[in-house]
Protein backbone atom coordinates (compact mmCIF):
# COMPACT_ATOMS: atom_id res chain seq x y z
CA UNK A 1 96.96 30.49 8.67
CA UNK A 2 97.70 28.66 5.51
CA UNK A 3 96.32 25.64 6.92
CA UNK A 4 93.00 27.39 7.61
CA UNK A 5 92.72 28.61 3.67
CA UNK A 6 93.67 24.66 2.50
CA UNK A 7 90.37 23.60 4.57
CA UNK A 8 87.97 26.46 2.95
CA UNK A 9 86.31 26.35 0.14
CA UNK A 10 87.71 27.53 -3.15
CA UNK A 11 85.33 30.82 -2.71
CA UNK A 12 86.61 31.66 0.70
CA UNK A 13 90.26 31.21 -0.40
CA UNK A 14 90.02 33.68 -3.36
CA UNK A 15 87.32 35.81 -1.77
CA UNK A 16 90.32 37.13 1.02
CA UNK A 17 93.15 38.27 -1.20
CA UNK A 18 90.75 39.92 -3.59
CA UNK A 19 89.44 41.96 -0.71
CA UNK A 20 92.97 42.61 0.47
CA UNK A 21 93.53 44.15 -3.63
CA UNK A 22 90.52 45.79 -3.41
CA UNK A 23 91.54 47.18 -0.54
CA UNK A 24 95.06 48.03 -1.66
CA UNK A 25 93.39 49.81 -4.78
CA UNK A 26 90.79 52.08 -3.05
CA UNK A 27 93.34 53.12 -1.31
CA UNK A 28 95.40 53.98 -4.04
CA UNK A 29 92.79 55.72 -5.51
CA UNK A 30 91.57 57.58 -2.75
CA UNK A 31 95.42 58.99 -2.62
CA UNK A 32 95.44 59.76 -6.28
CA UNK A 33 92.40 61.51 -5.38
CA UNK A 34 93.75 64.12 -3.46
CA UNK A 35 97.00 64.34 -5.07
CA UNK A 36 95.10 65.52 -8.08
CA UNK A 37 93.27 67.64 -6.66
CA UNK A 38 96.17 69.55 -4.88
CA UNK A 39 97.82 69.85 -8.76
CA UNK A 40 94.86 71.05 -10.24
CA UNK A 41 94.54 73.74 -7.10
CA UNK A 42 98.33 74.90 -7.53
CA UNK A 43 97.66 74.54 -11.47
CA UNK A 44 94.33 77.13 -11.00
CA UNK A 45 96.09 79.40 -8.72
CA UNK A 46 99.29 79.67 -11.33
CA UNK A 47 96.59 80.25 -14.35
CA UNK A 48 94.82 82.89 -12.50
CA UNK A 49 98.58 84.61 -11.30
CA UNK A 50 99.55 84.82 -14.50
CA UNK A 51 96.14 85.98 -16.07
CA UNK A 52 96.47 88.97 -13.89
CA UNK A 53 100.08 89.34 -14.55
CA UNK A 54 98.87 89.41 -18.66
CA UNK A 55 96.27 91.83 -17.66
CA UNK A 56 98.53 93.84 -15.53
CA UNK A 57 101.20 94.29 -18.45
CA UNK A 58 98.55 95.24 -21.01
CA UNK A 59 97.29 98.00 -18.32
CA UNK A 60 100.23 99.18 -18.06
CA UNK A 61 101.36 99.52 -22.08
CA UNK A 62 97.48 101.54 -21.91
CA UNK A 63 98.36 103.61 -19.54
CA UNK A 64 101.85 104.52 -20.78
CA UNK A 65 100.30 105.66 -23.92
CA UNK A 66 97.73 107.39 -22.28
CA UNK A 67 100.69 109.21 -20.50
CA UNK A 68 102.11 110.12 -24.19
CA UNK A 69 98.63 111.03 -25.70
CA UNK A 70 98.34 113.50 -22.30
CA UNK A 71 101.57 114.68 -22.19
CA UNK A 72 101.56 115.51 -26.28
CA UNK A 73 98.23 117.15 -24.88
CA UNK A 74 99.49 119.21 -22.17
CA UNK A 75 102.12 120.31 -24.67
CA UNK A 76 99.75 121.56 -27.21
CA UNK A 77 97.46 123.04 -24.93
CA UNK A 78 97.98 126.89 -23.84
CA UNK A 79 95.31 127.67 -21.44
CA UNK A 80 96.50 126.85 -17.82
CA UNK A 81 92.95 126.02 -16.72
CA UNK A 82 93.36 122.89 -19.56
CA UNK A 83 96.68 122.27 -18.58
CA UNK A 84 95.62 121.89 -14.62
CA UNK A 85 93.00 119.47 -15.80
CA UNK A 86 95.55 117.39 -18.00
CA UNK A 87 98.01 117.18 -15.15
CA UNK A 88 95.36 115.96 -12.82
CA UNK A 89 94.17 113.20 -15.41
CA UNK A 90 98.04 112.17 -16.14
CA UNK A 91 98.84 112.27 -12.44
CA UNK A 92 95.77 109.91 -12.47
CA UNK A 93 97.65 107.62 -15.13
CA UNK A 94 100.72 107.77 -13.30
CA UNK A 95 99.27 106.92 -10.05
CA UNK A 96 97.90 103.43 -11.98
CA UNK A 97 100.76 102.83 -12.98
CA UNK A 98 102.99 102.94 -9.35
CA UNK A 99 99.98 100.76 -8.25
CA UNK A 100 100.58 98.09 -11.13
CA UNK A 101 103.82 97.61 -10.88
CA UNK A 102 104.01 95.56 -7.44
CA UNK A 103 101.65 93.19 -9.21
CA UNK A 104 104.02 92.22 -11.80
CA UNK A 105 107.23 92.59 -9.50
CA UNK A 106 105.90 89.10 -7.44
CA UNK A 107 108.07 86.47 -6.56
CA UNK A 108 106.21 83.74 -7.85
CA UNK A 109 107.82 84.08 -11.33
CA UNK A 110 107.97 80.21 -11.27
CA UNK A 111 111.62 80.64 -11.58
CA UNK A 112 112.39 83.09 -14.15
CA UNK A 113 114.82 85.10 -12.28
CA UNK A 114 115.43 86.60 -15.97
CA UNK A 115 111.74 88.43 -15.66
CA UNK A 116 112.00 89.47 -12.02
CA UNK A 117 114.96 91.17 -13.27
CA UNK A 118 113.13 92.57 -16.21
CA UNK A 119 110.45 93.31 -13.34
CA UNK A 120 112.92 95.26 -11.50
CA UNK A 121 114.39 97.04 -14.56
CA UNK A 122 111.14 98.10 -15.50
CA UNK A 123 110.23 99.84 -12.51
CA UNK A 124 112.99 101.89 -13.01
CA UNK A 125 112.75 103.02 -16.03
CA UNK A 126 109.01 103.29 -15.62
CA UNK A 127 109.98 105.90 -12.58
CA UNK A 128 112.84 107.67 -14.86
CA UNK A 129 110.36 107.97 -17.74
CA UNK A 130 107.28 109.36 -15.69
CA UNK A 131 109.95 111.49 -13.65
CA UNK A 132 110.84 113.21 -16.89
CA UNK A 133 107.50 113.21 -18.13
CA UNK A 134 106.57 115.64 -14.68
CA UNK A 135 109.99 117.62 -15.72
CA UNK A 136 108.68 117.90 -19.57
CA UNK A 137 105.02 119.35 -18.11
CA UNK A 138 106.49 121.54 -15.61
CA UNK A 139 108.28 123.26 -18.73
CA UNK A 140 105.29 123.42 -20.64
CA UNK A 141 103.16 124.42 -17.42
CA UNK A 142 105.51 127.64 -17.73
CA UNK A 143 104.55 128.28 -21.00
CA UNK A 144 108.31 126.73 -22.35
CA UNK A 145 106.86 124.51 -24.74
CA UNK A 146 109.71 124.50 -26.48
CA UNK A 147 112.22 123.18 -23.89
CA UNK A 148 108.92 120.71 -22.83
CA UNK A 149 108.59 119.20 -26.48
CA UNK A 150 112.62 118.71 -26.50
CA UNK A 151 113.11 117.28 -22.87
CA UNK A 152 109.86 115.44 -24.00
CA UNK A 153 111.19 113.77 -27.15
CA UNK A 154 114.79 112.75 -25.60
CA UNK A 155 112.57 111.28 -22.59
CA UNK A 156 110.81 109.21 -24.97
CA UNK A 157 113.98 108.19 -27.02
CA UNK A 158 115.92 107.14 -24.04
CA UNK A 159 113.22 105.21 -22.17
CA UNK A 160 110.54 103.87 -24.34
CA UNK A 161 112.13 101.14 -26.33
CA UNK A 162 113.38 99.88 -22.79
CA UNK A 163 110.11 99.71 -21.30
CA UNK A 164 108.21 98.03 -24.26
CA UNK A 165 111.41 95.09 -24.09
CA UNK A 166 111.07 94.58 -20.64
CA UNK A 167 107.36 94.21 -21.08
CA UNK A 168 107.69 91.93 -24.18
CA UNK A 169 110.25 89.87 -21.91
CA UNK A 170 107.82 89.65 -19.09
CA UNK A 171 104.95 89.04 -21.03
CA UNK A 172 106.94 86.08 -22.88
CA UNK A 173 108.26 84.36 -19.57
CA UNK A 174 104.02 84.53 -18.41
CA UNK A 175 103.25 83.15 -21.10
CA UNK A 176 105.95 80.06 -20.99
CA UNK A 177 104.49 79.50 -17.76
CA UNK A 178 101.29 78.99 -18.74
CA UNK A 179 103.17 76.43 -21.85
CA UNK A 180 104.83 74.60 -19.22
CA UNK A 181 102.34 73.91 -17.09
CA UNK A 182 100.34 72.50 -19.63
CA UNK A 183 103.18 70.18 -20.62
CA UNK A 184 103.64 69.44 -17.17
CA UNK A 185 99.76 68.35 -17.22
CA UNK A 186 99.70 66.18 -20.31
C-alpha cells in the first residue's frame, strides 16, 4: 500500500489521511454530541427536582403557619358553627401538608444522606406537631380554651424550632445541589 501512495500525486497522498482525520473528528464530534446532550438532560431534570423540592419546602413553611394563624383562630373563636368551619379549613392545611411531604422525602437527594435524614425527621415532627395541634382544637372544640391555649403553646415550643431546622437543612442541601452542578458544568 505504501508503494501505491509513492506513485500518486502529492494531492492524492495527502488527500487520504486527511479524510481518515476528518473522519476520526466527525466522529468525535458526533459522540460529544450526544454525550452533551445526555448531561444537559440529567442537568434539566436535577434543576427542575430541586425547583419543586424549593417550592415544596416554602409550601410547606405556608402552610404550617397557616396551621398556627387557624389554630390561634379556633382558639379565639367561641361559636361552634366558626369553630366547625376552622377545623375543616385546618384539616384542609393539614391534608397539604401529608401530601407534600413525600415530595421532599425522594431519594434522589444527590447524596445527601444528611437531608433524607432531615427528610425523615421532619415528617415526624411534622405528624407530632399537627397531632397535637388536633389534641389542642379538640380542647378548645369543648369550650377548654384554657387547657387548648396551654397544650397549644408547649406544642409549639417543643416542635417548631425543629421543624423550621430541618427545613433550613433541607433547603440548604437543595440548594448545594443546584451549586454543584453548576461547578460540575463550568
Amino acid at each position: 500500500m505504501l508503494a501505491f501512495f509513492r506513485n500518486c500525486s502529492l494531492f492524492k497522498q495527502l488527500i487520504v489521511p486527511m479524510i481518515v482525520v476528518g473522519i476520526i473528528g466527525a466522529s468525535a464530534i458526533i459522540a460529544s454530541y450526544f454525550a452533551l446532550q445526555n448531561s444537559v438532560r440529567a442537568l434539566g431534570a436535577m434543576y427542575t427536582a430541586s425547583g419543586e423540592r424549593l417550592k415544596t419546602l416554602q409550601g410547606i413553611d405556608k402552610n404550617i403557619a397557616n396551621v398556627r394563624a387557624l389554630s390561634l383562630k379556633h382558639l379565639a373563636s367561641e361559636s361552634a358553627e366558626d369553630m366547625n368551619q376552622v377545623s375543616a379549613d385546618l384539616d384542609a392545611v393539614e391534608h397539604r401538608i401529608r401530601t407534600s411531604l413525600p415530595i421532599i422525602s425522594k431519594a434522589d437527594m444527590y447524596g445527601h444522606r444528611t437531608a433524607q435524614k432531615e427528610a425523615a425527621l421532619l415528617s415526624k415532627v411534622l405528624a407530632t406537631y399537627l397531632a397535637g395541634i388536633d389534641d389542642a382544637l379538640q380542647y378548645s372544640a369543648d369550650f377548654e380554651k384554657e387547657s387548648a391555649f396551654d397544650l397549644l403553646t408547649r406544642v409549639e415550643t417543643q416542635h417548631l424550632a425543629s421543624i423550621q431546622n430541618a427545613m433550613q437543612t433541607l433547603t440548604q442541601h437543595t440548594i448545594e445541589d443546584i451549586a454543584t452542578s453548576r461547578e460540575d458544568l463550568i
